[in-house]
Protein backbone atom coordinates (compact mmCIF):
# COMPACT_ATOMS: atom_id res chain seq x y z
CA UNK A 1 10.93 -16.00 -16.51
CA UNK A 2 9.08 -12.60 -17.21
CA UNK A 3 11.16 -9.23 -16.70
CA UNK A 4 10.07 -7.46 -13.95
CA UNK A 5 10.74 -3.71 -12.89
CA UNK A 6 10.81 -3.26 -8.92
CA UNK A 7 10.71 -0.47 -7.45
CA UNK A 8 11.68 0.25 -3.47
CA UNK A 9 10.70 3.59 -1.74
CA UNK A 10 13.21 3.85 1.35
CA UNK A 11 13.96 6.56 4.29
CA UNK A 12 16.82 7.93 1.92
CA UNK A 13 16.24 7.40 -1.60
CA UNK A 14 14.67 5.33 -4.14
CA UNK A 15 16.22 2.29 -5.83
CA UNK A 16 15.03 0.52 -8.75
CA UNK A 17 15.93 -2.84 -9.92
CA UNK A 18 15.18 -5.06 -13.11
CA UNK A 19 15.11 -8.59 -13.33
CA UNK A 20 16.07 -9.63 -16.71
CA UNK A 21 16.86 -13.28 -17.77
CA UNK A 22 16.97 -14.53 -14.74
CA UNK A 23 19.22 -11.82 -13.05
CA UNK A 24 18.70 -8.72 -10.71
CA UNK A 25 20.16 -5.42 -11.26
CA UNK A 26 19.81 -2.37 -9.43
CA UNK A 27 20.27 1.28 -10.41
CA UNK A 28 22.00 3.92 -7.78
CA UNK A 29 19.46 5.36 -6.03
CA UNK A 30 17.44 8.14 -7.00
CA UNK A 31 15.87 11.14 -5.04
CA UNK A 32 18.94 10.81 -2.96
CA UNK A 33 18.43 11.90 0.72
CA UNK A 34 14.84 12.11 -0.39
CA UNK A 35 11.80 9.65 2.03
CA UNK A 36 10.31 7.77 -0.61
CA UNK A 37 6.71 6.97 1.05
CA UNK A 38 4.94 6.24 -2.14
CA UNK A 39 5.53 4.42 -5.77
CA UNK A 40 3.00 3.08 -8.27
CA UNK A 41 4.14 1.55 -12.16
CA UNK A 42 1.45 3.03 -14.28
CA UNK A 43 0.99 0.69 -17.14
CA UNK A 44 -2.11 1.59 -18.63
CA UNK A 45 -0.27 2.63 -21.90
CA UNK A 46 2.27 1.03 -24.08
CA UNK A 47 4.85 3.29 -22.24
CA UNK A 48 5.10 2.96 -18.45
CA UNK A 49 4.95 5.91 -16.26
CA UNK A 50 6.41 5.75 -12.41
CA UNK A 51 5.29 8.09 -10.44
CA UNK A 52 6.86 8.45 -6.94
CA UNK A 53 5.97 10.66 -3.92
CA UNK A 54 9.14 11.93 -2.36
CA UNK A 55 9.66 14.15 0.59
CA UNK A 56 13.26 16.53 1.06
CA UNK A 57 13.64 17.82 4.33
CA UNK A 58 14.43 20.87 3.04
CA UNK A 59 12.01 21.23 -0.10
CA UNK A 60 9.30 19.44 1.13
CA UNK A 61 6.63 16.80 -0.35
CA UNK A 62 6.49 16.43 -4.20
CA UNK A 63 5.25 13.89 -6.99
CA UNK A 64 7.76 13.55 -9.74
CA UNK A 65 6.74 11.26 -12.50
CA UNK A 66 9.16 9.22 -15.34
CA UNK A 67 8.17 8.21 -19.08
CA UNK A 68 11.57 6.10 -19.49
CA UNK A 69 12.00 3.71 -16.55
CA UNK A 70 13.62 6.22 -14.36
CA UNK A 71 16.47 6.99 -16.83
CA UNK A 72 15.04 10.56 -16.18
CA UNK A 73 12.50 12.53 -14.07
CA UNK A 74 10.00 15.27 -14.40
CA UNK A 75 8.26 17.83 -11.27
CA UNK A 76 5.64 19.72 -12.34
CA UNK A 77 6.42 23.37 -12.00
CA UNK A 78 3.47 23.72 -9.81
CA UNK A 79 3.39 21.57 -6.73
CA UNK A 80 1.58 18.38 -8.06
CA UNK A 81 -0.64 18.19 -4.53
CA UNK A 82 -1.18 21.10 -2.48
CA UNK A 83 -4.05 21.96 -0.80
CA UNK A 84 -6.36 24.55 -1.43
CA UNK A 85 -5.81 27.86 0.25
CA UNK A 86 -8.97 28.01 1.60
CA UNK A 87 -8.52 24.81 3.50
CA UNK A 88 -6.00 25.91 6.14
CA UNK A 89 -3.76 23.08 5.74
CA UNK A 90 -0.32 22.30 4.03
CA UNK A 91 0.97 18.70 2.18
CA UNK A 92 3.21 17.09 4.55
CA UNK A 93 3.15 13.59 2.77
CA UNK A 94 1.86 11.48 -0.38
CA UNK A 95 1.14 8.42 1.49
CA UNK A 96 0.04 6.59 -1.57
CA UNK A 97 -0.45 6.79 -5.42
CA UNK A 98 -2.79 4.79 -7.04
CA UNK A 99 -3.43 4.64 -10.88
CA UNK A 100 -7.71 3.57 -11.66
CA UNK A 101 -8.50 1.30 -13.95
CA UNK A 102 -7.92 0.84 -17.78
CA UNK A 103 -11.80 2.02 -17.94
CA UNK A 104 -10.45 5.77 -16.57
CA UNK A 105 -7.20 6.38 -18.76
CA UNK A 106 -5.00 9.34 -17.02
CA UNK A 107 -6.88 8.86 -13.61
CA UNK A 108 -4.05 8.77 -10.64
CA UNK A 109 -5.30 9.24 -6.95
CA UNK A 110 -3.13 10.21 -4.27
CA UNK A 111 -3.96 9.71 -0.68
CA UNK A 112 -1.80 12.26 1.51
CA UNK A 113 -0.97 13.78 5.25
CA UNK A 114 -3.35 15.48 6.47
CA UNK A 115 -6.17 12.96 5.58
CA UNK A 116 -6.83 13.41 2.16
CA UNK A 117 -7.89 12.18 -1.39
CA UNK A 118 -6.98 13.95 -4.73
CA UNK A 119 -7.79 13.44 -7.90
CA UNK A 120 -5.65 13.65 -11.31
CA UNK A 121 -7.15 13.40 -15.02
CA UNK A 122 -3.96 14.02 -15.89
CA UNK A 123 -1.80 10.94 -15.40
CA UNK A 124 -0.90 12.30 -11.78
CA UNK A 125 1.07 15.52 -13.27
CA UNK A 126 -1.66 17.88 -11.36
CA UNK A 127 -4.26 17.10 -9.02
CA UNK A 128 -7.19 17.87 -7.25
CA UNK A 129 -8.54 17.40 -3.92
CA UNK A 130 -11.72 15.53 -3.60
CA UNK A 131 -13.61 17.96 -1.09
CA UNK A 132 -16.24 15.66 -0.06
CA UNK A 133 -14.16 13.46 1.75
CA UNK A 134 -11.63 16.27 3.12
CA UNK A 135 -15.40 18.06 4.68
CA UNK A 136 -17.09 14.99 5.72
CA UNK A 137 -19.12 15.02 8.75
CA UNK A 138 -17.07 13.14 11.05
CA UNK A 139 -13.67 14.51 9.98
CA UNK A 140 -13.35 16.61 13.26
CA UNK A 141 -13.27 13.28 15.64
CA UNK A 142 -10.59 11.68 13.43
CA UNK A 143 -7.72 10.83 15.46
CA UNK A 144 -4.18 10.60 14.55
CA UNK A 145 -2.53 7.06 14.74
CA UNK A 146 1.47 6.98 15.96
CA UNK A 147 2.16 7.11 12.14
CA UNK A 148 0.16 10.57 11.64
CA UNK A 149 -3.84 10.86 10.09
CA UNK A 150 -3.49 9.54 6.38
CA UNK A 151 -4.96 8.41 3.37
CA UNK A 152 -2.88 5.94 2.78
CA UNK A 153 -4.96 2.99 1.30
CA UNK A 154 -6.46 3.57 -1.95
CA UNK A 155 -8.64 0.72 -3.73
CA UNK A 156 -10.54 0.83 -7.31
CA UNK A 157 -13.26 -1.31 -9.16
CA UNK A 158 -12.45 -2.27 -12.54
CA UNK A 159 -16.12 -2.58 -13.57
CA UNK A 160 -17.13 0.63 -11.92
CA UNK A 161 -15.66 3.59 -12.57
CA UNK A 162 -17.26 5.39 -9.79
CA UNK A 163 -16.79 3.19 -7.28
CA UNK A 164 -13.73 4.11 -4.48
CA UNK A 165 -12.71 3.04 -1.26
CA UNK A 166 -9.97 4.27 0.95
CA UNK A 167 -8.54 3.74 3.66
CA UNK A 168 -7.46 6.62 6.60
CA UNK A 169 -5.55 6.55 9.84
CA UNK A 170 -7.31 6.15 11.80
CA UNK A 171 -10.78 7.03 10.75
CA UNK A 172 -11.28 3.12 9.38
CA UNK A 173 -12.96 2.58 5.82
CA UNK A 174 -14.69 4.93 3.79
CA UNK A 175 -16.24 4.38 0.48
CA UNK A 176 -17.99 5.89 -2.39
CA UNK A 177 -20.27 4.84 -5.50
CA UNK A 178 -20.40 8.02 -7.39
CA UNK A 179 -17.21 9.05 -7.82
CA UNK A 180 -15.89 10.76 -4.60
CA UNK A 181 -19.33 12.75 -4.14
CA UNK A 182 -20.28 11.41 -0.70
CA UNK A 183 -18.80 8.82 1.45
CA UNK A 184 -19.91 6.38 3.74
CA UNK A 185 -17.82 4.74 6.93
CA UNK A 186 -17.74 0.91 5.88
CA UNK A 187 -16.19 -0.67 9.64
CA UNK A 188 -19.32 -2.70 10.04
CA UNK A 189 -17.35 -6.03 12.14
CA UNK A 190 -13.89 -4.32 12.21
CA UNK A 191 -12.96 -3.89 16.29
CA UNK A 192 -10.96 -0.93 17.78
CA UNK A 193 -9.46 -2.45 20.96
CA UNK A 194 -8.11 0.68 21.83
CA UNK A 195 -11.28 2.52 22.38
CA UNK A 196 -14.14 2.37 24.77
CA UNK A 197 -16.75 1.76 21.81
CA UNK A 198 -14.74 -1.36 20.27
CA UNK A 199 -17.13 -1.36 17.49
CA UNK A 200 -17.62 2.27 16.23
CA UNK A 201 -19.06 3.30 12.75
CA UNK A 202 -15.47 5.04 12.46
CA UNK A 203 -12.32 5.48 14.04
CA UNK A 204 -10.80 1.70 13.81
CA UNK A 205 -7.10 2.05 12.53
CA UNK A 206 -6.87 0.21 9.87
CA UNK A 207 -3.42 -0.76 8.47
CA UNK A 208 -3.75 -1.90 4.57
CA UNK A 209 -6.36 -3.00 2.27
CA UNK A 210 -6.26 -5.46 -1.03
CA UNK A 211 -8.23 -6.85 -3.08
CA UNK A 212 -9.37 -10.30 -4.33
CA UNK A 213 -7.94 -11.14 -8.06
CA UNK A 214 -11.22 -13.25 -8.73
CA UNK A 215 -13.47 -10.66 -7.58
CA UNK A 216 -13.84 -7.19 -6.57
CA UNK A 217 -16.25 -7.11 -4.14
CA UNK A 218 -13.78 -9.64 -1.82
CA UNK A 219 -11.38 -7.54 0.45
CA UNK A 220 -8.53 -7.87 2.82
CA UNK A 221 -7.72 -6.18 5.71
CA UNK A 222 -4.85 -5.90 8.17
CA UNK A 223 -6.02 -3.84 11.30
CA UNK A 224 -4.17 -2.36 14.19
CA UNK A 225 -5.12 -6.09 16.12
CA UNK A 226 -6.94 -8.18 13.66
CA UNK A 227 -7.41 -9.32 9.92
CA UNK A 228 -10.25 -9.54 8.39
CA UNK A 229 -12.33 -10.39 4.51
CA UNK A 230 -15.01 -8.32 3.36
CA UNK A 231 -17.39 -10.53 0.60
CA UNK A 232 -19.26 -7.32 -0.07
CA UNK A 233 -16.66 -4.39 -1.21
CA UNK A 234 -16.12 -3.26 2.36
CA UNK A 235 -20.07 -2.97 3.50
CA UNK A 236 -19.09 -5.46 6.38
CA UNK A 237 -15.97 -7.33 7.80
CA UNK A 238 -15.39 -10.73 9.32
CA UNK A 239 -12.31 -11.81 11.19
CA UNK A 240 -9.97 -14.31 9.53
CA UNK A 241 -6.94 -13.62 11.59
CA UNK A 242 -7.63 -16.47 14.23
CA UNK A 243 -4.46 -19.08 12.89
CA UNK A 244 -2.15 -16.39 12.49
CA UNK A 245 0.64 -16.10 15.41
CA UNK A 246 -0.05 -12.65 15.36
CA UNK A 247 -2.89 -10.67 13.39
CA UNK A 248 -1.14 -7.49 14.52
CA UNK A 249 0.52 -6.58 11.21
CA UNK A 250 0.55 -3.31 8.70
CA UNK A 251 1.25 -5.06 5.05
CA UNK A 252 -1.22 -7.34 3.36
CA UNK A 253 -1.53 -8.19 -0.60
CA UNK A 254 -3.09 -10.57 -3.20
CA UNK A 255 -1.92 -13.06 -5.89
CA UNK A 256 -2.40 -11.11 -9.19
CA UNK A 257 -4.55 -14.41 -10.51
CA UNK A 258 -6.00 -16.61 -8.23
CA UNK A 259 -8.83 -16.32 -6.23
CA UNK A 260 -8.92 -16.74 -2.12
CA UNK A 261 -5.00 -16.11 -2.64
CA UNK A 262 -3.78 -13.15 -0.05
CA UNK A 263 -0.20 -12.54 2.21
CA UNK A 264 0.60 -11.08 5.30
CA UNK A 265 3.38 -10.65 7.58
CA UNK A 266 2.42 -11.12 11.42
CA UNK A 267 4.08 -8.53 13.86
CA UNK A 268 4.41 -9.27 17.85
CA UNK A 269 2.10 -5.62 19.31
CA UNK A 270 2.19 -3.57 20.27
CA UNK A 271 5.00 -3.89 22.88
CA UNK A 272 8.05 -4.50 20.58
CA UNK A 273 6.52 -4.59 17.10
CA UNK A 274 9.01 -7.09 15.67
CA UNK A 275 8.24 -10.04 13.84
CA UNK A 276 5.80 -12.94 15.52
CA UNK A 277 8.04 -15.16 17.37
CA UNK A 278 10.70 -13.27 15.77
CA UNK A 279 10.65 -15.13 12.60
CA UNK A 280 11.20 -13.48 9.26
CA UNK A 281 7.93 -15.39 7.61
CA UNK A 282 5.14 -14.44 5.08
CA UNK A 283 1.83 -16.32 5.50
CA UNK A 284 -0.03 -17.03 2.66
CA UNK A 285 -3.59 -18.28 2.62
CA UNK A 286 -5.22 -19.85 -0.51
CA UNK A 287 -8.65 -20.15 0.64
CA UNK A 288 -9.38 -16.50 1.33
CA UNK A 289 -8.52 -17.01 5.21
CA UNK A 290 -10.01 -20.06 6.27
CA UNK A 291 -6.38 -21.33 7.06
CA UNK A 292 -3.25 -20.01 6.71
CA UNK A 293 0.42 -21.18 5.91
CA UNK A 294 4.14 -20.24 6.60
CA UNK A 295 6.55 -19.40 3.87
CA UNK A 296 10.15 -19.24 4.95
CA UNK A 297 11.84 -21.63 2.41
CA UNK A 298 15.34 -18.94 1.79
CA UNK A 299 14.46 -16.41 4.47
CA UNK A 300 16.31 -16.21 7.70
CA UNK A 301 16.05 -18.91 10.44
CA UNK A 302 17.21 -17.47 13.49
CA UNK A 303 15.97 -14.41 15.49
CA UNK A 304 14.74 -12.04 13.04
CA UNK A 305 13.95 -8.34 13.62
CA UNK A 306 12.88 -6.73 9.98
CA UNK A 307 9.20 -5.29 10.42
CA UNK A 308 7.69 -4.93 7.31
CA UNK A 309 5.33 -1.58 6.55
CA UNK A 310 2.09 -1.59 5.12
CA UNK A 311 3.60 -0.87 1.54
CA UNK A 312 6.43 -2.99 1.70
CA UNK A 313 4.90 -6.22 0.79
CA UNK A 314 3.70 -6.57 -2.85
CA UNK A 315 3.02 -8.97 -5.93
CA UNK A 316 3.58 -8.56 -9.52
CA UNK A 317 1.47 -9.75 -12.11
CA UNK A 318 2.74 -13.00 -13.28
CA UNK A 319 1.32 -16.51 -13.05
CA UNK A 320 3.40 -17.74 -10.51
CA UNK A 321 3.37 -14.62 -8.89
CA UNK A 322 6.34 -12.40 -8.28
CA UNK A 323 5.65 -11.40 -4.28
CA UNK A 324 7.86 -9.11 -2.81
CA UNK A 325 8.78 -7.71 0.57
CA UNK A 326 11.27 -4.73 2.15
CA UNK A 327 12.08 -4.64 5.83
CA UNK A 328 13.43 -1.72 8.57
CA UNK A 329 16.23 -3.74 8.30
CA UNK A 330 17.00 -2.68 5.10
CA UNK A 331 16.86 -6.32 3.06
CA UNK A 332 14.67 -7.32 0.22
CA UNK A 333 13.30 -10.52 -0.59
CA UNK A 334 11.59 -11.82 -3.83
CA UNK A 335 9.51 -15.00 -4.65
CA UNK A 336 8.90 -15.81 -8.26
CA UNK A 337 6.56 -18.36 -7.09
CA UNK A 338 3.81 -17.16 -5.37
CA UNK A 339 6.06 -17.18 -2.27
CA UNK A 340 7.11 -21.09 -1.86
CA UNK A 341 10.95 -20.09 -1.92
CA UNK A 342 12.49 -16.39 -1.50
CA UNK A 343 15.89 -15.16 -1.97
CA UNK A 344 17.63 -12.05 -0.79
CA UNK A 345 17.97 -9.12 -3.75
CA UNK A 346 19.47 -6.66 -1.69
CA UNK A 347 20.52 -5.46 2.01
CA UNK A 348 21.71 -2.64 3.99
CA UNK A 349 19.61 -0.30 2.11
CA UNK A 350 17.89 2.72 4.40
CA UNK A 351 14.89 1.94 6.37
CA UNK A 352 12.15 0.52 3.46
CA UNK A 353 8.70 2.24 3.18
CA UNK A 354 7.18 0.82 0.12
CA UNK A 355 7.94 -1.88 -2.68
CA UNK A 356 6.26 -1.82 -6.04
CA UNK A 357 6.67 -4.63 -8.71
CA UNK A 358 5.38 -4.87 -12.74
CA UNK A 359 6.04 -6.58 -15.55
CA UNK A 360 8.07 -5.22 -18.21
């Protein structure tokens, strides 16, 4: 059984465990008292670097960054993200941190609160905001969702360097093909049952993206009411949500290695926004969401109210994949394969935002 480094983002800290021979440890937290909204495990180079997006209600937002497994961090003197003056707007959260491709060495993007990309070429010690999305045309009719206007989805193409998509609340899809120069909405099938226009070009609120292991152009998406597969990067969307119990949700994710192979965690919306039927269960399809199945084997049987946010559900690389999950309950479950059986690595922790997982 591979080591694994996990990594879980809560409402007052972050706490870091390792799996090795077998066994799970955790570290006390770090950044305590701090949100932890964001992780990612760069591991582009033979030396890991976490990078974490943390928010003190007295400092404010910051990225700090770590070259030794958390042992010890580093913040930039200068604030890693901040907007530019001319803008008019302040960082109130890094909503997600996303390391490109090995083809784009030292590339990080954050996505952020107010609705915004940036860019680093630095390994995500500085960045810079990518202006064309921040003025595009429709920016001025995005709406707020009730968890704030976001970037919070960002999504890379290992054969293209140039090629982004992202993912705002709740201004839907966006994408580019030259490298954050000009973006296009991409909500072509995606509904907005909360608006008068159910299909808009923009404005659906879109809850998580991932993408396919077997091919890049394959997407998944968990909407605010609905789930759907995109066969070509995002250009257009087609619901696969009809066997769920729910396909209200906020967390989806993909096997590291096989093809078709994505989870989900249905939520009962938007009334209560607890688990569907109040069952702690993942479902897993393997045939990129022509049917899907339950996966409870080790997770609790009775009444169960842990929702799970749209970062808190995640997969390592291994083959059988490590897949992962944090609740508002505080627990943490792990599968080491591909989610058939589960057991509990930790409880009682503050509320949990995000959950990151690599091998080590």
């Amino acid at each position: 059984m591979p080591d694994v480094l996990l990594t879980v983002g809560t409402r007052k800290g972050l706490f870091i465990g390792r799996r090795h021979d077998g066994r799970w440890e955790f570290d006390d937290p770090h950044f305590p008292a701090q949100a932890v909204y964001s992780v990612a495990v760069d591991t582009r180079s033979d030396t890991p670097r976490l990078l974490v997006g943390a928010d003190s209600s007295h400092w404010g937002p910051s990225v700090f960054h770590s070259d030794d497994l958390g042992r010890t961090w580093t913040e930039p003197a200068a604030p890693a993200v901040k907007f530019p003056q001319d803008t008019g707007a302040s960082l109130e959260r890094v909503w997600q941190l996303h390391p490109a491709p090995a083809h784009s060495p030292g590339v990080v993007y954050a996505g952020t609160e107010p609705a915004a990309l940036f860019r680093s070429d630095d390994g995500g010690e500085s960045f810079t905001l990518v202006r064309p999305l921040w003025e595009h045309p429709t920016r001025s009719r995005w709406v707020p969702g009730g968890g704030g206007e976001a970037v919070h989805t960002v999504v890379t193409d290992h054969r293209d360097p140039d090629a982004v998509t992202v993912a705002v609340s709740t201004a839907g899809v966006f994408r580019s093909r030259d490298g954050g120069a000009s973006w296009v909405p991409s909500n072509e099938g995606v509904s907005a049952v909360f608006l008068p226009d159910p299909h808009p070009e923009f404005g659906q609120c879109v809850h998580k993206i991932a993408q396919d292991a077997g091919d890049p152009d394959r997407l998944y998406l968990q909407n605010h009411w609905g789930v759907y597969r995109s066969d070509d990067a995002g250009r257009s969307w087609t619901d696969i949500g009809g066997p769920l119990p729910s396909d209200f949700g906020f967390a989806a994710a993909t096997h590291p290695h096989r093809p078709g192979t994505a989870y989900v965690f249905p939520i009962t919306a938007d009334s209560d926004r607890v688990p569907a039927g109040r069952r702690c269960r993942v479902y897993r399809t393997t045939d990129a969401g022509a049917s899907w199945e339950p996966l409870g084997k080790g997770l609790p049987e009775g009444d169960h109210y842990g929702t799970v946010l749209r970062d808190a559900l995640c997969t390592d690389d291994a083959d059988p994949a490590g897949v992962y999950f944090g609740n508002r309950n505080g627990e943490v479950y792990a599968s080491a394969d591909d989610g058939d059986s589960w057991q509990l690595l930790a409880e009682h922790l503050p509320d949990v935002l995000c959950v990151r997982a690599a091998l080590i």
